[in-house]
C-alpha atoms as a PDB file:
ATOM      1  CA  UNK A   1     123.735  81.386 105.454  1.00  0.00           C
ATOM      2  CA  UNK A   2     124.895  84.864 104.836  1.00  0.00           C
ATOM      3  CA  UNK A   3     128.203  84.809 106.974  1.00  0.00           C
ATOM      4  CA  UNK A   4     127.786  88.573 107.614  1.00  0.00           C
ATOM      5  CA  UNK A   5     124.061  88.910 109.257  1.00  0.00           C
ATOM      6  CA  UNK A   6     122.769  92.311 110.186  1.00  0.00           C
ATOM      7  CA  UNK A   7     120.027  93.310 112.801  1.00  0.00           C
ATOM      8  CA  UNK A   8     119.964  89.343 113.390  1.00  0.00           C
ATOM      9  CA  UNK A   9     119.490  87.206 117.159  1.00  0.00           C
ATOM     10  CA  UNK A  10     119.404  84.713 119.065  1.00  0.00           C
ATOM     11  CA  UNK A  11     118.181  84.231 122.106  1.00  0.00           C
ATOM     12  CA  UNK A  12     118.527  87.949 122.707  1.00  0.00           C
ATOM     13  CA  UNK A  13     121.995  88.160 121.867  1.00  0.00           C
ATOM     14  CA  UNK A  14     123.068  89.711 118.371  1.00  0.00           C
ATOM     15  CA  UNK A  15     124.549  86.700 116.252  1.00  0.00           C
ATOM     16  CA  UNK A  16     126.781  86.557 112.747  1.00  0.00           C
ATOM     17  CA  UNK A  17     126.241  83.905 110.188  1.00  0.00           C
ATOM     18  CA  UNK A  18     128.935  82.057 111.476  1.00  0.00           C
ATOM     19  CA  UNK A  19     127.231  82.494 115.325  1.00  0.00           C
ATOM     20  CA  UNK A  20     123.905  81.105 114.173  1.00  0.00           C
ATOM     21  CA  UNK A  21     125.402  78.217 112.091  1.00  0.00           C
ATOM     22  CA  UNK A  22     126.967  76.668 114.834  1.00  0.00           C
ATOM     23  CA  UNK A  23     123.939  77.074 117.078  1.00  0.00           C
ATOM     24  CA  UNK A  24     121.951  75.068 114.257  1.00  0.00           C
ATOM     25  CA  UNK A  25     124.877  72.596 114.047  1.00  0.00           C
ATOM     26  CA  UNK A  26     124.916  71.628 118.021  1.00  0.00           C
ATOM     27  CA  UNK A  27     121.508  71.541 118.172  1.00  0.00           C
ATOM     28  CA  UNK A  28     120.786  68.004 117.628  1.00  0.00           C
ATOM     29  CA  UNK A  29     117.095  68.077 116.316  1.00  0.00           C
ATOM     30  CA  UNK A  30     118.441  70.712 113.533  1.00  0.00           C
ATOM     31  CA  UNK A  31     122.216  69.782 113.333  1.00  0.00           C
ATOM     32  CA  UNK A  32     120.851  67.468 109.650  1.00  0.00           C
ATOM     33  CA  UNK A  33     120.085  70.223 108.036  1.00  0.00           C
ATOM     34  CA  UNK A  34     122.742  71.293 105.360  1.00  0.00           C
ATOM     35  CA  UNK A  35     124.190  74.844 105.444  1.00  0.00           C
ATOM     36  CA  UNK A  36     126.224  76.075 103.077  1.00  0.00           C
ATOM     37  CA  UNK A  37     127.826  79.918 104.042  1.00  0.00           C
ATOM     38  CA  UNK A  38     127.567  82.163 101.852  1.00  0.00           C
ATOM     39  CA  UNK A  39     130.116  85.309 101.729  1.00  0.00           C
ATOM     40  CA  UNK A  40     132.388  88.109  99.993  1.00  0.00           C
ATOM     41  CA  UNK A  41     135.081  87.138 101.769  1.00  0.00           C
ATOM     42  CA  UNK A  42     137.491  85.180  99.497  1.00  0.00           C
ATOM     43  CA  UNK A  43     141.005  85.718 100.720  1.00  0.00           C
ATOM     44  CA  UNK A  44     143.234  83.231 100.968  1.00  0.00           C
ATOM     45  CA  UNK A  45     142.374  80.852 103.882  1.00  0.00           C
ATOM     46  CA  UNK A  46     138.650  82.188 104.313  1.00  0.00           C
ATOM     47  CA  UNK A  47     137.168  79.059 103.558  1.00  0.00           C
ATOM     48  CA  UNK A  48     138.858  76.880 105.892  1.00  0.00           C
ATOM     49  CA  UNK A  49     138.554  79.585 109.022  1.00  0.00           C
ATOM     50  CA  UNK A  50     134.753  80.053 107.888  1.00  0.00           C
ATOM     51  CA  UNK A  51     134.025  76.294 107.766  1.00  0.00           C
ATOM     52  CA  UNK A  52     136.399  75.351 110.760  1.00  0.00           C
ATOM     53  CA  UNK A  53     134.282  78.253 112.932  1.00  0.00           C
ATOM     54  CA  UNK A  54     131.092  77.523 112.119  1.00  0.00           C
ATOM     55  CA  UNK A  55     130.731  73.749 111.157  1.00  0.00           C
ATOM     56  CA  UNK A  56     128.941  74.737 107.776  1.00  0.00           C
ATOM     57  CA  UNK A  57     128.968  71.940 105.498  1.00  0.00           C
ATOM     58  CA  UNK A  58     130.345  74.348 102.842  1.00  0.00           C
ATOM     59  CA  UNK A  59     130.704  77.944 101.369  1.00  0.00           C
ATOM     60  CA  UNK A  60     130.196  80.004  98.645  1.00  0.00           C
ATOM     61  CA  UNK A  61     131.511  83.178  97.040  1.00  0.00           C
ATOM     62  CA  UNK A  62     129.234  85.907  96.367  1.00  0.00           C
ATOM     63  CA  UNK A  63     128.052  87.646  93.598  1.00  0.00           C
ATOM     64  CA  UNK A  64     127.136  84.347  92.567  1.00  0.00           C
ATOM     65  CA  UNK A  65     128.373  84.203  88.595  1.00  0.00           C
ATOM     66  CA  UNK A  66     128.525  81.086  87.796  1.00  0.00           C
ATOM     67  CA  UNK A  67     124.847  79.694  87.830  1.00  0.00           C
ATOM     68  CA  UNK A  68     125.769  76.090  87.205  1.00  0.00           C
ATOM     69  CA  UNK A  69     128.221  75.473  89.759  1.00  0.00           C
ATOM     70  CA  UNK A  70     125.995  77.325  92.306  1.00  0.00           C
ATOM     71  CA  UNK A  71     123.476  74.622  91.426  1.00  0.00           C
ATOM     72  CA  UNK A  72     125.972  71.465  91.564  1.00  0.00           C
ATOM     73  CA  UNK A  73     127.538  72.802  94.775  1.00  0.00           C
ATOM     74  CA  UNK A  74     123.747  72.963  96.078  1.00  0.00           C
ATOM     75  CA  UNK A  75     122.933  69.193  94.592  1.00  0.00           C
ATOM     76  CA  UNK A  76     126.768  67.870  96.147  1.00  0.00           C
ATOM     77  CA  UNK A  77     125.729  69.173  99.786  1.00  0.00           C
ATOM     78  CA  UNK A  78     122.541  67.939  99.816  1.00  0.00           C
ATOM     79  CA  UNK A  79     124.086  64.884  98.940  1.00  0.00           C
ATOM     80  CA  UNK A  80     127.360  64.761 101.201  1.00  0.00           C
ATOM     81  CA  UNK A  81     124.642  65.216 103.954  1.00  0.00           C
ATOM     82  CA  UNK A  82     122.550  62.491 102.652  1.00  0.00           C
ATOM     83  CA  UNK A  83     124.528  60.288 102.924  1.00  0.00           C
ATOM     84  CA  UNK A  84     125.952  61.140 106.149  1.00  0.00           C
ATOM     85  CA  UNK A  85     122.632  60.574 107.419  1.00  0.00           C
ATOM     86  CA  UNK A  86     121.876  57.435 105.869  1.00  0.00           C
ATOM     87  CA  UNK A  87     125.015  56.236 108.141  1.00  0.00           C
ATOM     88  CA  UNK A  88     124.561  57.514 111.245  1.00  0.00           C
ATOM     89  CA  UNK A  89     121.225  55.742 110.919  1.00  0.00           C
ATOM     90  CA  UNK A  90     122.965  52.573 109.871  1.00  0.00           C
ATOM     91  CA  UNK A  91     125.565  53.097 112.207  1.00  0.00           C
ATOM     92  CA  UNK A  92     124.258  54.387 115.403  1.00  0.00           C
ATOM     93  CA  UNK A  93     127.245  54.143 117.578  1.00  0.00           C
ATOM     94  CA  UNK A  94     129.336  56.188 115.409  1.00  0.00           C
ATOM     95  CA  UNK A  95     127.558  59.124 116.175  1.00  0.00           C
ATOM     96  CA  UNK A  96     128.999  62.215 117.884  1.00  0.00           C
END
């Protein structure tokens, strides 16, 4: 999810990256699906404030440079989330 969206709404309403993750992230028939936030923003404390904000599972730097670790961060959310799934299944009373 580009953290920066242009020209981009919902519900009528104009909407950032960070905006439309957490609408995707209450919304309990969509809140399983993994978003990672993607951004040129890298100062200092960026990542925290993005993630805190929007309820991403993670973020990413762009340009993208590093091909590899693009691809395991991609692999290690999909399987953070996973696995958070598999226990809210297995532990249905410990959901939010």
């Amino acid at each position: 999810m580009d953290v920066s969206l242009s020209d981009t709404t919902l519900d009528g309403e104009p909407v950032d990256g960070l905006d439309l993750t957490r609408a995707i992230k209450q919304d309990p028939a969509i809140r399983h699906i993994p978003v990672i936030l993607a951004t040129a923003h890298a100062m200092r404390g960026d990542r925290e404030d993005f993630l805190a904000q929007s309820g991403a599972d993670d973020y990413l730097v762009k340009p993208v440079v590093d091909h590899n670790a693009f691809c395991e961060l991609v692999a290690g959310t999909l399987e953070k989330c996973r696995k958070m799934t598999q226990d809210s299944e297995a532990h249905p009373s410990t959901q939010a």
